[in-house]
N, C-alpha and C. Protein backbone atom coordinates (compact mmCIF):
# COMPACT_ATOMS: atom_id res chain seq x y z
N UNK A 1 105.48 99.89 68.39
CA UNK A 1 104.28 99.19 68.81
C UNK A 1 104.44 98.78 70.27
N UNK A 2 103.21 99.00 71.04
CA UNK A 2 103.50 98.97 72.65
C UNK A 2 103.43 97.10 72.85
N UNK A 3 104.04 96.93 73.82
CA UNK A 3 104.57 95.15 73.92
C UNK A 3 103.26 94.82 74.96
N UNK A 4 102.78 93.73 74.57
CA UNK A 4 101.56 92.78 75.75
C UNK A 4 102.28 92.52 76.80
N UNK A 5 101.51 92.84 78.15
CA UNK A 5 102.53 92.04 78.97
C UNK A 5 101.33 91.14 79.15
N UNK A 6 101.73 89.70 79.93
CA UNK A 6 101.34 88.78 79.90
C UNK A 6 101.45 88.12 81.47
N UNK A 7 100.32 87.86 82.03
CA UNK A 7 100.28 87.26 83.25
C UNK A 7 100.72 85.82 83.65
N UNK A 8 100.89 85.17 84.02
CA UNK A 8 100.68 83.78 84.17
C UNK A 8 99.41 83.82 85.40
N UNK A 9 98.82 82.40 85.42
CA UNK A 9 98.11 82.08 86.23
C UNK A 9 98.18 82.34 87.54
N UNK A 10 98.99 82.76 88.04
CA UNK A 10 99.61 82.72 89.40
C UNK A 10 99.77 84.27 89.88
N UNK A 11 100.86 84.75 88.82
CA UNK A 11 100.87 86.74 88.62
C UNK A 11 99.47 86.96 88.11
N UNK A 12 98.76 87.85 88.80
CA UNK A 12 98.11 88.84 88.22
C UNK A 12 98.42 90.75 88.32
N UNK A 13 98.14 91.17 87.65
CA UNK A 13 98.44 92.59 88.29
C UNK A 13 97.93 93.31 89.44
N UNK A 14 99.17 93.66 90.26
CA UNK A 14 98.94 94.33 91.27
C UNK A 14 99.15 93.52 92.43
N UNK A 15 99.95 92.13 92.41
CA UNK A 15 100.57 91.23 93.32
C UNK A 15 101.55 90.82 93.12
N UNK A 16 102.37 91.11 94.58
CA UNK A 16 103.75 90.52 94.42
C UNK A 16 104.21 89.48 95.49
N UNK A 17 105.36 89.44 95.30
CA UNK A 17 105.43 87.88 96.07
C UNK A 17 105.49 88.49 97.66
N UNK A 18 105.58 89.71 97.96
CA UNK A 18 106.15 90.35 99.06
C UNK A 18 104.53 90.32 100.09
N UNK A 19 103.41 90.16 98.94
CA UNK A 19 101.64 90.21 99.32
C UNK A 19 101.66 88.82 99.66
N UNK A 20 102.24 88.04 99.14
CA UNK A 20 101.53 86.58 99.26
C UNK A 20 102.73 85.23 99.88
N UNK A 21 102.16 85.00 101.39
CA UNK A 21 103.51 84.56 101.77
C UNK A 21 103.88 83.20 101.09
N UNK A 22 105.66 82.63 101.20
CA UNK A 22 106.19 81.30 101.02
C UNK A 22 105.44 80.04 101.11
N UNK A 23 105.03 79.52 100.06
CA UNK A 23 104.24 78.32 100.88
C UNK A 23 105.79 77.18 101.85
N UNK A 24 106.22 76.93 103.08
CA UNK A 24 107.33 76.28 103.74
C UNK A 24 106.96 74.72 103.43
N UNK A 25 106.47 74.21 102.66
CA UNK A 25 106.33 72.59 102.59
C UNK A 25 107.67 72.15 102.46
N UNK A 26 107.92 70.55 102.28
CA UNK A 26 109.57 69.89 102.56
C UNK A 26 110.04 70.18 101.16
N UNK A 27 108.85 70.71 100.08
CA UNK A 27 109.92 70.73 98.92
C UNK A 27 110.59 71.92 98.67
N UNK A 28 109.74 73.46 98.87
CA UNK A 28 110.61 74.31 99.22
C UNK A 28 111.89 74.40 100.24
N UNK A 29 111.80 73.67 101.57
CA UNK A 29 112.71 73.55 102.16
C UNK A 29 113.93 73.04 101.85
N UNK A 30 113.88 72.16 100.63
CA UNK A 30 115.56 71.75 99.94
C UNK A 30 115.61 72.19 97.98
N UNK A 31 114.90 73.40 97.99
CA UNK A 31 114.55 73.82 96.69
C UNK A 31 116.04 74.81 96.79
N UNK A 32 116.72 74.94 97.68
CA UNK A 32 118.05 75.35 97.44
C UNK A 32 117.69 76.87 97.82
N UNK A 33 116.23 77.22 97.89
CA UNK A 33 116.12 78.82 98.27
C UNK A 33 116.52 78.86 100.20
N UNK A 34 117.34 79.89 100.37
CA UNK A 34 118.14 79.96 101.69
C UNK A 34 117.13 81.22 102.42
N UNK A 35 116.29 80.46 103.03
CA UNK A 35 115.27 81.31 103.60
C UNK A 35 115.47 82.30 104.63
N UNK A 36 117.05 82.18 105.07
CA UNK A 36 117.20 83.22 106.00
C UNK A 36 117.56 84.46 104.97
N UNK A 37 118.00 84.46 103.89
CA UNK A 37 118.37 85.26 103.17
C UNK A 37 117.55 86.43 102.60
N UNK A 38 116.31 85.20 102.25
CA UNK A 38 115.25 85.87 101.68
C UNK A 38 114.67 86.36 102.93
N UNK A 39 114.74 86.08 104.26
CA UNK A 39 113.68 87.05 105.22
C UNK A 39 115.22 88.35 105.79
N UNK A 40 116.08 88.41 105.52
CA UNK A 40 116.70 89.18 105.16
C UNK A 40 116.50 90.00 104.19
N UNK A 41 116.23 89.93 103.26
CA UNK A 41 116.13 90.90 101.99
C UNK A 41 114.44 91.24 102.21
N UNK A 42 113.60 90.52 102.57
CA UNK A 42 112.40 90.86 102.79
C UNK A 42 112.33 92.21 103.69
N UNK A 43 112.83 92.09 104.81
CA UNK A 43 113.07 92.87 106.11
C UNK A 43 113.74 94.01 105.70
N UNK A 44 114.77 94.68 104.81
CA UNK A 44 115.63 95.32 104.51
C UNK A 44 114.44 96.32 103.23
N UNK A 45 113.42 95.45 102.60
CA UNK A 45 112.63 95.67 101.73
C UNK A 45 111.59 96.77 102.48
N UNK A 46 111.09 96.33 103.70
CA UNK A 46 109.74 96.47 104.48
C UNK A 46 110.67 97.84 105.20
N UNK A 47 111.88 98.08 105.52
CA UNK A 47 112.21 98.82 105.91
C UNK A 47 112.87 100.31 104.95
N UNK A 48 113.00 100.02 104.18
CA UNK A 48 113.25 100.98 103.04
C UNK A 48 114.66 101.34 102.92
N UNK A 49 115.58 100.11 103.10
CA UNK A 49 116.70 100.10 102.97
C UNK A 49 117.25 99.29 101.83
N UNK A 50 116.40 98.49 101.01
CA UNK A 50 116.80 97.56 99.53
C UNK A 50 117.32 98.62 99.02
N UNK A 51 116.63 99.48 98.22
CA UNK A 51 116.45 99.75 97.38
C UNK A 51 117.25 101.25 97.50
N UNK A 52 118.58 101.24 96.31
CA UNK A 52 119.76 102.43 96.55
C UNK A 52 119.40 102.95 95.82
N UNK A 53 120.73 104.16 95.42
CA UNK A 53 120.27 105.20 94.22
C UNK A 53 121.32 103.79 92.99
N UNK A 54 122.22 103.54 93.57
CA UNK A 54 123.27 102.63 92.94
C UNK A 54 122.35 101.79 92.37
N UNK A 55 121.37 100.94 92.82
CA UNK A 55 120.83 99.45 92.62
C UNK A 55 119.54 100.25 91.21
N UNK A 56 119.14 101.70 91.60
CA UNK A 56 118.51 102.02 90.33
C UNK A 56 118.74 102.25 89.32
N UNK A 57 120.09 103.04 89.18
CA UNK A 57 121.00 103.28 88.35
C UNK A 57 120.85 102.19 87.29
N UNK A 58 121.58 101.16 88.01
CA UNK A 58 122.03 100.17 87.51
C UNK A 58 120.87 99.29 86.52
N UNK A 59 119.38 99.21 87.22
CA UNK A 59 118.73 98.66 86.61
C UNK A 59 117.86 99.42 85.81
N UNK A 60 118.36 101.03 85.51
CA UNK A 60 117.55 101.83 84.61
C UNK A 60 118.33 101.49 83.10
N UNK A 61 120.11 101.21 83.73
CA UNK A 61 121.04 101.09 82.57
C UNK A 61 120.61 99.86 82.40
N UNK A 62 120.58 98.35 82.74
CA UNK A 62 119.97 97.52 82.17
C UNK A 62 118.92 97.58 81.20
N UNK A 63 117.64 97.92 82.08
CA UNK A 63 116.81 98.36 81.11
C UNK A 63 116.85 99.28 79.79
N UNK A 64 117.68 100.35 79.70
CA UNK A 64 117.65 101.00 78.81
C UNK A 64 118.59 99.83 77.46
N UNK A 65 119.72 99.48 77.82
CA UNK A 65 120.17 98.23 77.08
C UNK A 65 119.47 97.22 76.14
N UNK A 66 118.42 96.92 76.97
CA UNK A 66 117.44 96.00 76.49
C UNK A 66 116.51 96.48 75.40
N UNK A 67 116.42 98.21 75.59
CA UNK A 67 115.16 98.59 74.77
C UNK A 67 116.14 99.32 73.54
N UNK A 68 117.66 99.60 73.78
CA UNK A 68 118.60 99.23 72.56
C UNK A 68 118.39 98.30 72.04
N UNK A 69 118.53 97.17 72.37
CA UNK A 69 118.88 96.03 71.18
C UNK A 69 117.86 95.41 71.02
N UNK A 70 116.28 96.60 71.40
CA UNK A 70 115.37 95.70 70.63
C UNK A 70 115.25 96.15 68.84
């Protein structure tokens, strides 16, 4: 039986966080997220360097794991 996916209010389909920028208020700023990191990984994203053959691998074997032990 095919699984619901389910939005929250916020996700809808066909947006990602990469579409819709950080809101920077003082509470994100000590929310422990290290924003140089993330405009690092953003930048590395926009450039087409994230994403390996290694990093797919890996999350095809995850995934396939998951749809084992359902």
């Amino acid at each position: 039986m095919p699984r619901t996916v389910r939005w929250s209010r916020r996700q809808k389909p066909g947006t990602t966080s990469a579409a819709r920028p950080l809101p920077l208020g003082g509470r994100e700023r000590s929310s422990g997220i290290r924003q140089e990191l993330v405009a690092q990984v953003r930048q590395a994203i926009h450039a087409g360097d994230y994403d390996t053959p290694a990093k797919l691998e890996l999350a095809l074997e995850r995934m396939l794991d998951q749809v084992d032990g359902d």
